[in-house]
PDB file of N, CA and C in Angstrom:
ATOM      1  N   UNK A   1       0.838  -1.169   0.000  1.00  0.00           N
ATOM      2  CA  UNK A   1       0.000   0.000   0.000  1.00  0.00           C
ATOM      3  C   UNK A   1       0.887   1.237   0.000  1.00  0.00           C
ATOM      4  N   UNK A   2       0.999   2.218  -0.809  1.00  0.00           N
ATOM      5  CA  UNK A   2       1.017   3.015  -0.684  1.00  0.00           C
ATOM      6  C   UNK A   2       0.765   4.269  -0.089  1.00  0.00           C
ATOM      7  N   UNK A   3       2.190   5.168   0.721  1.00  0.00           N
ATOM      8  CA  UNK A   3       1.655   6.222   1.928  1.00  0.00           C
ATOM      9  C   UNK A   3       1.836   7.343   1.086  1.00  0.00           C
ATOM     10  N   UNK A   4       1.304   7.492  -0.295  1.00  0.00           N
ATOM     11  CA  UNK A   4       1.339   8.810  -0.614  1.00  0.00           C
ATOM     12  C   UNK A   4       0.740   9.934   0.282  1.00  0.00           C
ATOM     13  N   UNK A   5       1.047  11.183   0.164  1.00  0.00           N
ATOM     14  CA  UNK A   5      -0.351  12.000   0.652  1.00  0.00           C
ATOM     15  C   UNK A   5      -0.537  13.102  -0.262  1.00  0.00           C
ATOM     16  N   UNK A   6      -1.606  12.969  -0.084  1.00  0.00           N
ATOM     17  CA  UNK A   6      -2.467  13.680  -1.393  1.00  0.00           C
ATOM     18  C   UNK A   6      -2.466  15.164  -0.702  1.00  0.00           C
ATOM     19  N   UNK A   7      -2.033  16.208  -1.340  1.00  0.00           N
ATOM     20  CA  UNK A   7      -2.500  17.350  -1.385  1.00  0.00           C
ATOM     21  C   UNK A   7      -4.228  17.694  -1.602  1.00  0.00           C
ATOM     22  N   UNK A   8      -4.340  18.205  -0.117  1.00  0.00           N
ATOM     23  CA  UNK A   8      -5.752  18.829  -0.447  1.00  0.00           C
ATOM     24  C   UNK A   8      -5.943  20.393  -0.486  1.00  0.00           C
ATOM     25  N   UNK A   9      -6.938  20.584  -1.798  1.00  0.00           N
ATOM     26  CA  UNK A   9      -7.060  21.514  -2.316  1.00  0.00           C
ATOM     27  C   UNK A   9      -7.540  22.903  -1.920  1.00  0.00           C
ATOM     28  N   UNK A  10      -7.063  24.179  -1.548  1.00  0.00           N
ATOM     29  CA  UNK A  10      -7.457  25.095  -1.559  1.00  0.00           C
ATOM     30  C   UNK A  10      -8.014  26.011  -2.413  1.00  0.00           C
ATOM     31  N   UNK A  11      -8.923  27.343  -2.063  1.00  0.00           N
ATOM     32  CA  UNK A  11      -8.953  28.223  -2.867  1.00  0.00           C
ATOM     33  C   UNK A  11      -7.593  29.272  -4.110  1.00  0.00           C
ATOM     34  N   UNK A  12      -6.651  28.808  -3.182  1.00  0.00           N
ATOM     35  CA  UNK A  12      -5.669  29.384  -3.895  1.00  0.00           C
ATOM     36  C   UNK A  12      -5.376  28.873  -5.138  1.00  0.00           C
ATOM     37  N   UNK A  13      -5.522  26.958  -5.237  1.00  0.00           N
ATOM     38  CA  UNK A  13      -5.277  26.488  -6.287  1.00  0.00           C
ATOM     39  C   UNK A  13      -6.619  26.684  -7.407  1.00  0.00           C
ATOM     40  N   UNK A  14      -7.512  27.513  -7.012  1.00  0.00           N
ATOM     41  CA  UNK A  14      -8.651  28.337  -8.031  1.00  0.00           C
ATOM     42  C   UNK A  14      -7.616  29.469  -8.663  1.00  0.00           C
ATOM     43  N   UNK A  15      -7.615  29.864  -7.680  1.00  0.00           N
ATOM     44  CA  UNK A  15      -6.851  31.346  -8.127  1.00  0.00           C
ATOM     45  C   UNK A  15      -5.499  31.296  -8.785  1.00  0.00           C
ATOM     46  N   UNK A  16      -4.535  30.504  -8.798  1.00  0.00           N
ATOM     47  CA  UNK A  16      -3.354  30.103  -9.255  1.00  0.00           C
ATOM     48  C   UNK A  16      -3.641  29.629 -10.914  1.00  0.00           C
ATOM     49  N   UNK A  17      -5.035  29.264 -11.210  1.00  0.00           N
ATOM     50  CA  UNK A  17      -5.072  28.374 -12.251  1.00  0.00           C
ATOM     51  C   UNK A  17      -4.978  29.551 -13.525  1.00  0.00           C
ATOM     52  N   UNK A  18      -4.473  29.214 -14.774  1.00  0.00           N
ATOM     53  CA  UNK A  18      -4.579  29.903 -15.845  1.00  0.00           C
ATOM     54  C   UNK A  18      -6.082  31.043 -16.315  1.00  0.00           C
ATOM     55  N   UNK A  19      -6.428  31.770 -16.507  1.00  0.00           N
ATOM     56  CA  UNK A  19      -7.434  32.847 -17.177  1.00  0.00           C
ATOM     57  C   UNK A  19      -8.697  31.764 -18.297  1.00  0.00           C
ATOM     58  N   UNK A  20      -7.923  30.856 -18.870  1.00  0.00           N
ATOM     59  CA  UNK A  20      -8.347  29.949 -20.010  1.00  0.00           C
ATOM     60  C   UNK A  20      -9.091  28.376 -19.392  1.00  0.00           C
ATOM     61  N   UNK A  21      -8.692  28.506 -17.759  1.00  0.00           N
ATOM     62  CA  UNK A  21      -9.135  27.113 -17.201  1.00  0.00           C
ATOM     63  C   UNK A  21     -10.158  27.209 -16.070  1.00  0.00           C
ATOM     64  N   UNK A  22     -11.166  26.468 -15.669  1.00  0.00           N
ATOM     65  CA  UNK A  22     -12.188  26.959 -14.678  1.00  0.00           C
ATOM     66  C   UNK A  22     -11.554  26.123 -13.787  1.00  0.00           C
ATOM     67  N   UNK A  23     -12.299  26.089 -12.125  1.00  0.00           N
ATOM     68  CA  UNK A  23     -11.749  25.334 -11.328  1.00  0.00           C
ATOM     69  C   UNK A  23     -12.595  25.305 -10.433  1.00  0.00           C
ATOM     70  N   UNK A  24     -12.656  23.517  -9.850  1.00  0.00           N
ATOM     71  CA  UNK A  24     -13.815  23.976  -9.108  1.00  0.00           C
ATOM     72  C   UNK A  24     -13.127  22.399  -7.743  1.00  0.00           C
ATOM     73  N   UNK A  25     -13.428  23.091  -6.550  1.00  0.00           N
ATOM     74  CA  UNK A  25     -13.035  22.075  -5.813  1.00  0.00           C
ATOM     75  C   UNK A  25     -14.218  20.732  -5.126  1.00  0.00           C
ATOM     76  N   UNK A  26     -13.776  19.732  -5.561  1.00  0.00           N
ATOM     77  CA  UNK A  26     -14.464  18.749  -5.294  1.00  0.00           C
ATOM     78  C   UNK A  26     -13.923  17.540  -4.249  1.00  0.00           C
ATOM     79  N   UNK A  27     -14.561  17.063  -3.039  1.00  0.00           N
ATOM     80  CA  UNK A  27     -13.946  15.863  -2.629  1.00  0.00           C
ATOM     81  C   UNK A  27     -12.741  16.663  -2.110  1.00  0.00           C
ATOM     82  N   UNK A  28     -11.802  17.755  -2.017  1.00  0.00           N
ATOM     83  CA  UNK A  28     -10.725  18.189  -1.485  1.00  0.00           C
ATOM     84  C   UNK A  28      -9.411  17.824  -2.682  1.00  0.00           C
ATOM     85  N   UNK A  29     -10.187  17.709  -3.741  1.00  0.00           N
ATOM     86  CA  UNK A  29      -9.161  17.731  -5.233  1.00  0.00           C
ATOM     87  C   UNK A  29      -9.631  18.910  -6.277  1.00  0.00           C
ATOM     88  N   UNK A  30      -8.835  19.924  -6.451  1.00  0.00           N
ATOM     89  CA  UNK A  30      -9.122  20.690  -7.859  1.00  0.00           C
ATOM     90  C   UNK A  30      -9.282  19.976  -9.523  1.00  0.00           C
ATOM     91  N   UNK A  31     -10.509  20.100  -9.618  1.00  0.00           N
ATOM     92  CA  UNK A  31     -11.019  20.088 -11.037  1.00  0.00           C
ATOM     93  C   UNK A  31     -10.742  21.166 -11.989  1.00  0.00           C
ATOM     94  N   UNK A  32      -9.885  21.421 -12.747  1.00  0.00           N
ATOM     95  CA  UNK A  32      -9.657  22.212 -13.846  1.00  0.00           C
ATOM     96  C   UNK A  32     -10.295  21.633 -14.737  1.00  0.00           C
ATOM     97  N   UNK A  33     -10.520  22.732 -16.070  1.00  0.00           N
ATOM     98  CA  UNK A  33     -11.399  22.421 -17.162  1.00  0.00           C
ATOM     99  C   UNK A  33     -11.705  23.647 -17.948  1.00  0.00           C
ATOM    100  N   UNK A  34     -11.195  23.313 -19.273  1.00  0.00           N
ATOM    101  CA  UNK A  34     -11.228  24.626 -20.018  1.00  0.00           C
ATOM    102  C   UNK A  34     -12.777  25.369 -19.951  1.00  0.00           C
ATOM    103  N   UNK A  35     -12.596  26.956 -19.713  1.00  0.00           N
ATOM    104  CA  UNK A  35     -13.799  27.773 -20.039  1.00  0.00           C
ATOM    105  C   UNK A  35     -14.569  27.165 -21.503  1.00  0.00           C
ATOM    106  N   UNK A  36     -15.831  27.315 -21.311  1.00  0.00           N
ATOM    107  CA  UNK A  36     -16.644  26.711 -22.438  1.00  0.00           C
ATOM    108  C   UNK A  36     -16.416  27.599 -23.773  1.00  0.00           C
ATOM    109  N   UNK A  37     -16.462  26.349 -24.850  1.00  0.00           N
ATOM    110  CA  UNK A  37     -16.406  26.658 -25.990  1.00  0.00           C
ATOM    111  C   UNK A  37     -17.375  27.730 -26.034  1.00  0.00           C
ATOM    112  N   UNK A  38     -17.583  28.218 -27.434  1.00  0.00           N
ATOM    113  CA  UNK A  38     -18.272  29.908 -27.956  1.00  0.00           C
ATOM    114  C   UNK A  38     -20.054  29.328 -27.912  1.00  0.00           C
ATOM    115  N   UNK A  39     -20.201  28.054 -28.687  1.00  0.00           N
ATOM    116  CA  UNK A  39     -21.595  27.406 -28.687  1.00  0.00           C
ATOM    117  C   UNK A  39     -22.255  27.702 -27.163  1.00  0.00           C
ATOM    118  N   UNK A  40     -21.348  26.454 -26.312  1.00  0.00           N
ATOM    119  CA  UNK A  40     -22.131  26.260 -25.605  1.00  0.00           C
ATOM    120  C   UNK A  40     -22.577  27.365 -24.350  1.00  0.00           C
ATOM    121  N   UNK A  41     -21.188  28.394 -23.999  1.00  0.00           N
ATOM    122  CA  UNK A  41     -21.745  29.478 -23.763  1.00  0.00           C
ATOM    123  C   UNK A  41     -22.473  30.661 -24.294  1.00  0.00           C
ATOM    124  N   UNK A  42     -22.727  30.350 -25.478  1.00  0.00           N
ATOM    125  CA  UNK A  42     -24.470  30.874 -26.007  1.00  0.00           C
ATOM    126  C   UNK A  42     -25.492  30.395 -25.316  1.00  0.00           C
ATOM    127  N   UNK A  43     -25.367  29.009 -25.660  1.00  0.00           N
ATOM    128  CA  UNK A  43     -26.858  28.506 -25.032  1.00  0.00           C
ATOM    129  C   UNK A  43     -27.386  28.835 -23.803  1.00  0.00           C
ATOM    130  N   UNK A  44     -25.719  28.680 -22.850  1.00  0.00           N
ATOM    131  CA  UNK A  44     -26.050  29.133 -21.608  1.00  0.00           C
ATOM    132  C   UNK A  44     -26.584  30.456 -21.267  1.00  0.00           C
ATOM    133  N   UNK A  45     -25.921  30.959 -21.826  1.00  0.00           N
ATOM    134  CA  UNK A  45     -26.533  32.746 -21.968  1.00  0.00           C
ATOM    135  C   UNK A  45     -28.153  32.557 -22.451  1.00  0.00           C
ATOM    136  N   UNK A  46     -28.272  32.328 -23.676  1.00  0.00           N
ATOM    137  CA  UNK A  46     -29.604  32.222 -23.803  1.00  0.00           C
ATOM    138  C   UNK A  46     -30.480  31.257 -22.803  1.00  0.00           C
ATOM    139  N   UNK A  47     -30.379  30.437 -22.419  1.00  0.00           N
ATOM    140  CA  UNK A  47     -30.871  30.016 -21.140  1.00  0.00           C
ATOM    141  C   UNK A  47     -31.431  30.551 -20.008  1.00  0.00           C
ATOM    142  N   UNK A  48     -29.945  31.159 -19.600  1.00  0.00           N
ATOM    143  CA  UNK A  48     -30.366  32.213 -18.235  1.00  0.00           C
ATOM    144  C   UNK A  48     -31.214  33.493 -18.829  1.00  0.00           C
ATOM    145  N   UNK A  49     -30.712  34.400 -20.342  1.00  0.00           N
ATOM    146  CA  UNK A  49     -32.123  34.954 -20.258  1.00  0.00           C
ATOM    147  C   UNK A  49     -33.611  34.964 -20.238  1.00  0.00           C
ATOM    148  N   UNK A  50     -33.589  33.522 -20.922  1.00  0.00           N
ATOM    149  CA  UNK A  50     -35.299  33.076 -20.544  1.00  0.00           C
ATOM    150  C   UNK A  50     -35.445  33.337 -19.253  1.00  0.00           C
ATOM    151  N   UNK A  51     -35.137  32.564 -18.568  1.00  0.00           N
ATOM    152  CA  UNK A  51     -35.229  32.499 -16.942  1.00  0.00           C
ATOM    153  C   UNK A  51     -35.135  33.962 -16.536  1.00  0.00           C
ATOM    154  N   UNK A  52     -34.124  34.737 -16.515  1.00  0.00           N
ATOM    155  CA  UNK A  52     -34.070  35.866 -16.270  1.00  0.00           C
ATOM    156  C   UNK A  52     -35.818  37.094 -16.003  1.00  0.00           C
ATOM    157  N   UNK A  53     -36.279  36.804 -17.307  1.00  0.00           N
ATOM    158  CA  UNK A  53     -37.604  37.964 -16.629  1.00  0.00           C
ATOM    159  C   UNK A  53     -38.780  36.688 -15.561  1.00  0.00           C
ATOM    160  N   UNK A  54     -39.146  35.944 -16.125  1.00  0.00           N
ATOM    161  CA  UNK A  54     -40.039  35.668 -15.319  1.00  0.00           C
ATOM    162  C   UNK A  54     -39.235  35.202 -14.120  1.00  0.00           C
ATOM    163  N   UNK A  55     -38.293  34.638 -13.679  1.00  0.00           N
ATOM    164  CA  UNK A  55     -38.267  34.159 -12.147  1.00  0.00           C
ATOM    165  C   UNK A  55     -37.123  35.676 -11.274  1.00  0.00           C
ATOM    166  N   UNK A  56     -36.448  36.126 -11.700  1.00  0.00           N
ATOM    167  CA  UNK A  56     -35.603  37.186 -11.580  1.00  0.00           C
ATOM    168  C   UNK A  56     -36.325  38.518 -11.354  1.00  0.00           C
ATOM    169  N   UNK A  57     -37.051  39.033 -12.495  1.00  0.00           N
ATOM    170  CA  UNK A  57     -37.747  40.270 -12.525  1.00  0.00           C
ATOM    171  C   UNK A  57     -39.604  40.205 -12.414  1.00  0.00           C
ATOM    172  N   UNK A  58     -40.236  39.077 -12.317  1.00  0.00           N
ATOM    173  CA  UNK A  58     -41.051  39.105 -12.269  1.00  0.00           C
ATOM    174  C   UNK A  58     -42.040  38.755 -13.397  1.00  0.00           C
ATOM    175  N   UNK A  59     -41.604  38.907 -14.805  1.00  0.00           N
ATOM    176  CA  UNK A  59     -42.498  38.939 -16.050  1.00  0.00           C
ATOM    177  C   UNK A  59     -42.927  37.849 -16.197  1.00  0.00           C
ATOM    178  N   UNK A  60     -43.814  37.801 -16.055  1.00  0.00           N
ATOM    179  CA  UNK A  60     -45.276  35.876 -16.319  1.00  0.00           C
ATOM    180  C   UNK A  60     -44.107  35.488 -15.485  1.00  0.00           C
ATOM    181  N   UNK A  61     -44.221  35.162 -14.703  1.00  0.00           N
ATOM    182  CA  UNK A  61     -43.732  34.514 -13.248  1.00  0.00           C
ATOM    183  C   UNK A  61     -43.510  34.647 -12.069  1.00  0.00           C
ATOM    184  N   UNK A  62     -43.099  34.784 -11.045  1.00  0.00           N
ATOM    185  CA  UNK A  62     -42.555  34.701  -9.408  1.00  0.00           C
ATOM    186  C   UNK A  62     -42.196  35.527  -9.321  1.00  0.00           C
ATOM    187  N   UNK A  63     -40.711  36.193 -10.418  1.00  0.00           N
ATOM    188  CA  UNK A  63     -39.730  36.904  -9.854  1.00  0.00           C
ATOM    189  C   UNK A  63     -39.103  37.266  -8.232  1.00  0.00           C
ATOM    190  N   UNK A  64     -39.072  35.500  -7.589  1.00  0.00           N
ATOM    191  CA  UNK A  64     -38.822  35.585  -6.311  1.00  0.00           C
ATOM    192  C   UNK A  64     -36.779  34.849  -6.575  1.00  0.00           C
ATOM    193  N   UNK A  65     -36.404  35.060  -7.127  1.00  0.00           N
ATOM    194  CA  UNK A  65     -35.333  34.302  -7.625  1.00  0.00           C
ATOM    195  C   UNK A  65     -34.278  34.936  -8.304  1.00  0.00           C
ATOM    196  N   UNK A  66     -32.777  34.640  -7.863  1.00  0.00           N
ATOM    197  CA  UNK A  66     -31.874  35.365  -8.352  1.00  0.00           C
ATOM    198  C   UNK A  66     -31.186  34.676  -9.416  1.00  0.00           C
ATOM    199  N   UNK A  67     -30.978  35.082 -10.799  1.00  0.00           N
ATOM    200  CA  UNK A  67     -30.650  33.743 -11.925  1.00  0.00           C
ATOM    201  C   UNK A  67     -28.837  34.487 -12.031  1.00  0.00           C
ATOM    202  N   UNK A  68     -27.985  33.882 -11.797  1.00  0.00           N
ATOM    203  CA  UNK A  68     -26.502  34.064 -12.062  1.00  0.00           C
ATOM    204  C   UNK A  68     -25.950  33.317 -12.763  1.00  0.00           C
ATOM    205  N   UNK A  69     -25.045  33.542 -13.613  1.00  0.00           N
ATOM    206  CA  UNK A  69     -24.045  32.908 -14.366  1.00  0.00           C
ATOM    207  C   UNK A  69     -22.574  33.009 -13.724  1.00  0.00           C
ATOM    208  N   UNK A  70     -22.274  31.093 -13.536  1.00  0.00           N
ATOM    209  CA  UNK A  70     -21.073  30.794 -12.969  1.00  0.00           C
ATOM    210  C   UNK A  70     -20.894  31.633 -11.924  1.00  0.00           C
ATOM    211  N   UNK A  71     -21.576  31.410 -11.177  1.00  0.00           N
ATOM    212  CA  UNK A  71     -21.178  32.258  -9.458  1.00  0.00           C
ATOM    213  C   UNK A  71     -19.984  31.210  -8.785  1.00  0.00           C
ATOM    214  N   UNK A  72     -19.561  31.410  -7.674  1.00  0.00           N
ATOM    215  CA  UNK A  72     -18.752  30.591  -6.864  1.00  0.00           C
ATOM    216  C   UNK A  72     -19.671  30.020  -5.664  1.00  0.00           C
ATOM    217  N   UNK A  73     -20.254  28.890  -6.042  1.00  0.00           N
ATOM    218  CA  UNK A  73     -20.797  28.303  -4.884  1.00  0.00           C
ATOM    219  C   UNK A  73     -19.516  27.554  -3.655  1.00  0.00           C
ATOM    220  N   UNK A  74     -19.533  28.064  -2.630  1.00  0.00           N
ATOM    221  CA  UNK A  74     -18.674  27.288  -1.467  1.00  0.00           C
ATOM    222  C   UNK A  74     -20.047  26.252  -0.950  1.00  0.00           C
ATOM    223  N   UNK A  75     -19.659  25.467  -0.419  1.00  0.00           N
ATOM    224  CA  UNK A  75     -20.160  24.498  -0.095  1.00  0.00           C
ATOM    225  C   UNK A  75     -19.540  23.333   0.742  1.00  0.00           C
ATOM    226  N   UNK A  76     -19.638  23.993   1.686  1.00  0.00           N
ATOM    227  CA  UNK A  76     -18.368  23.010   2.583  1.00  0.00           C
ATOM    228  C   UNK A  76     -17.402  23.233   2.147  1.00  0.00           C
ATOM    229  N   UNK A  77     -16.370  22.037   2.378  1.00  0.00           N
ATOM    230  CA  UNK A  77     -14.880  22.258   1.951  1.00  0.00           C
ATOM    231  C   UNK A  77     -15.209  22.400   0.658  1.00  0.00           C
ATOM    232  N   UNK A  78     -16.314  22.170  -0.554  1.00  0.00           N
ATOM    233  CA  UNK A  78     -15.890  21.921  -1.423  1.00  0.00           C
ATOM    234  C   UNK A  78     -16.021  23.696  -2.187  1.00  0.00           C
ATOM    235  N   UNK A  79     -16.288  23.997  -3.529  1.00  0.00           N
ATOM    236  CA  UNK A  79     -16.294  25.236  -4.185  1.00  0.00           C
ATOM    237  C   UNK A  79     -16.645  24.258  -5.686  1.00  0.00           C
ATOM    238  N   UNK A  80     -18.083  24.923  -5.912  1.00  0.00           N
ATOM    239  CA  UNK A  80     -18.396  24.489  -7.016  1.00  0.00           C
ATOM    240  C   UNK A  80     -18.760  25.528  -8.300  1.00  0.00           C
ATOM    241  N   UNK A  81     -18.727  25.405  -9.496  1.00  0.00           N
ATOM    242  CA  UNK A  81     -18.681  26.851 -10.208  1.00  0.00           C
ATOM    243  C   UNK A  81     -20.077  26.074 -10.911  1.00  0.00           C
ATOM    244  N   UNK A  82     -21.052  25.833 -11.020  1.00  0.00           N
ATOM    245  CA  UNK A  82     -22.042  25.891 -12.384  1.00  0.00           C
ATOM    246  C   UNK A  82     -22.169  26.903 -13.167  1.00  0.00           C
ATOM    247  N   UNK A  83     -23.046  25.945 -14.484  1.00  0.00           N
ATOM    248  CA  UNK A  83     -23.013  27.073 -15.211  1.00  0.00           C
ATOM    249  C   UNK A  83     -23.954  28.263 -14.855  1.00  0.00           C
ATOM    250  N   UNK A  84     -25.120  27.747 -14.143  1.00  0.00           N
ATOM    251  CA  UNK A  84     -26.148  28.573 -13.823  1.00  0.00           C
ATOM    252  C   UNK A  84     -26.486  28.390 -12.634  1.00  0.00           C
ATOM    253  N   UNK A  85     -27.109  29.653 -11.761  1.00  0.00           N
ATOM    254  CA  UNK A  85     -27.536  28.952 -10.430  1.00  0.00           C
ATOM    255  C   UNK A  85     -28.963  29.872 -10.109  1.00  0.00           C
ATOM    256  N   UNK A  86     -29.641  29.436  -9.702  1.00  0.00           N
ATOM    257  CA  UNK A  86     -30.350  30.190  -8.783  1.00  0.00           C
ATOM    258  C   UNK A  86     -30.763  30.162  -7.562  1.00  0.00           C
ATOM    259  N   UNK A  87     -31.339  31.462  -7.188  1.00  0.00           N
ATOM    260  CA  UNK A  87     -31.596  31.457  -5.666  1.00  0.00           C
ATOM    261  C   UNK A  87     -32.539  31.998  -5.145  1.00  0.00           C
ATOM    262  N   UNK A  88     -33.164  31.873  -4.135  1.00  0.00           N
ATOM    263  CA  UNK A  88     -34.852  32.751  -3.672  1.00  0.00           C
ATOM    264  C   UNK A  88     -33.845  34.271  -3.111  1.00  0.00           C
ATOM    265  N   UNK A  89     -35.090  34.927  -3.860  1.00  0.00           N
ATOM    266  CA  UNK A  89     -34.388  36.467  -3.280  1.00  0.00           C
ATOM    267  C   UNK A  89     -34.716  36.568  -1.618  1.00  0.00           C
TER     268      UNK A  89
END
């Protein structure tokens, strides 16, 4: 058996990472992963603006809800980036 020891991951190793790579900590290991291609952050964009008037501002819907793109969720030790999140205002 092996006594490696694993480096566990901080916020710094977010911040250390390249402009071109996302990072998100999971389990106490950094996940890197290139920023999304041009497509699929369209869709996402177009996504969150649907969502955007009715649950965000109110239009034919709730507007009890905050719609963000790639926020920094902490979450325990871990730090998760989605693409989208929302939240009750």
């Amino acid at each position: 058996m092996s006594n490696l020891a694993i480096k566990q991951a901080t916020y710094q190793d977010i911040v250390d990472l390249p402009a071109n790579r996302a990072g998100e900590i999971i389990n106490d290991q950094i996940e890197a992963h290139p920023r999304p291609a041009p497509i699929p952050a369209v869709a996402s964009s177009f996504i969150g603006r649907a969502l955007l008037s009715p649950l965000q501002k109110g239009r034919d819907g709730p507007g009890r809800c905050w719609i963000i793109g790639e926020p920094e969720c902490p979450l325990g030790p871990d730090v998760l980036i989605p693409d989208l999140a929302g939240w009750s205002k």
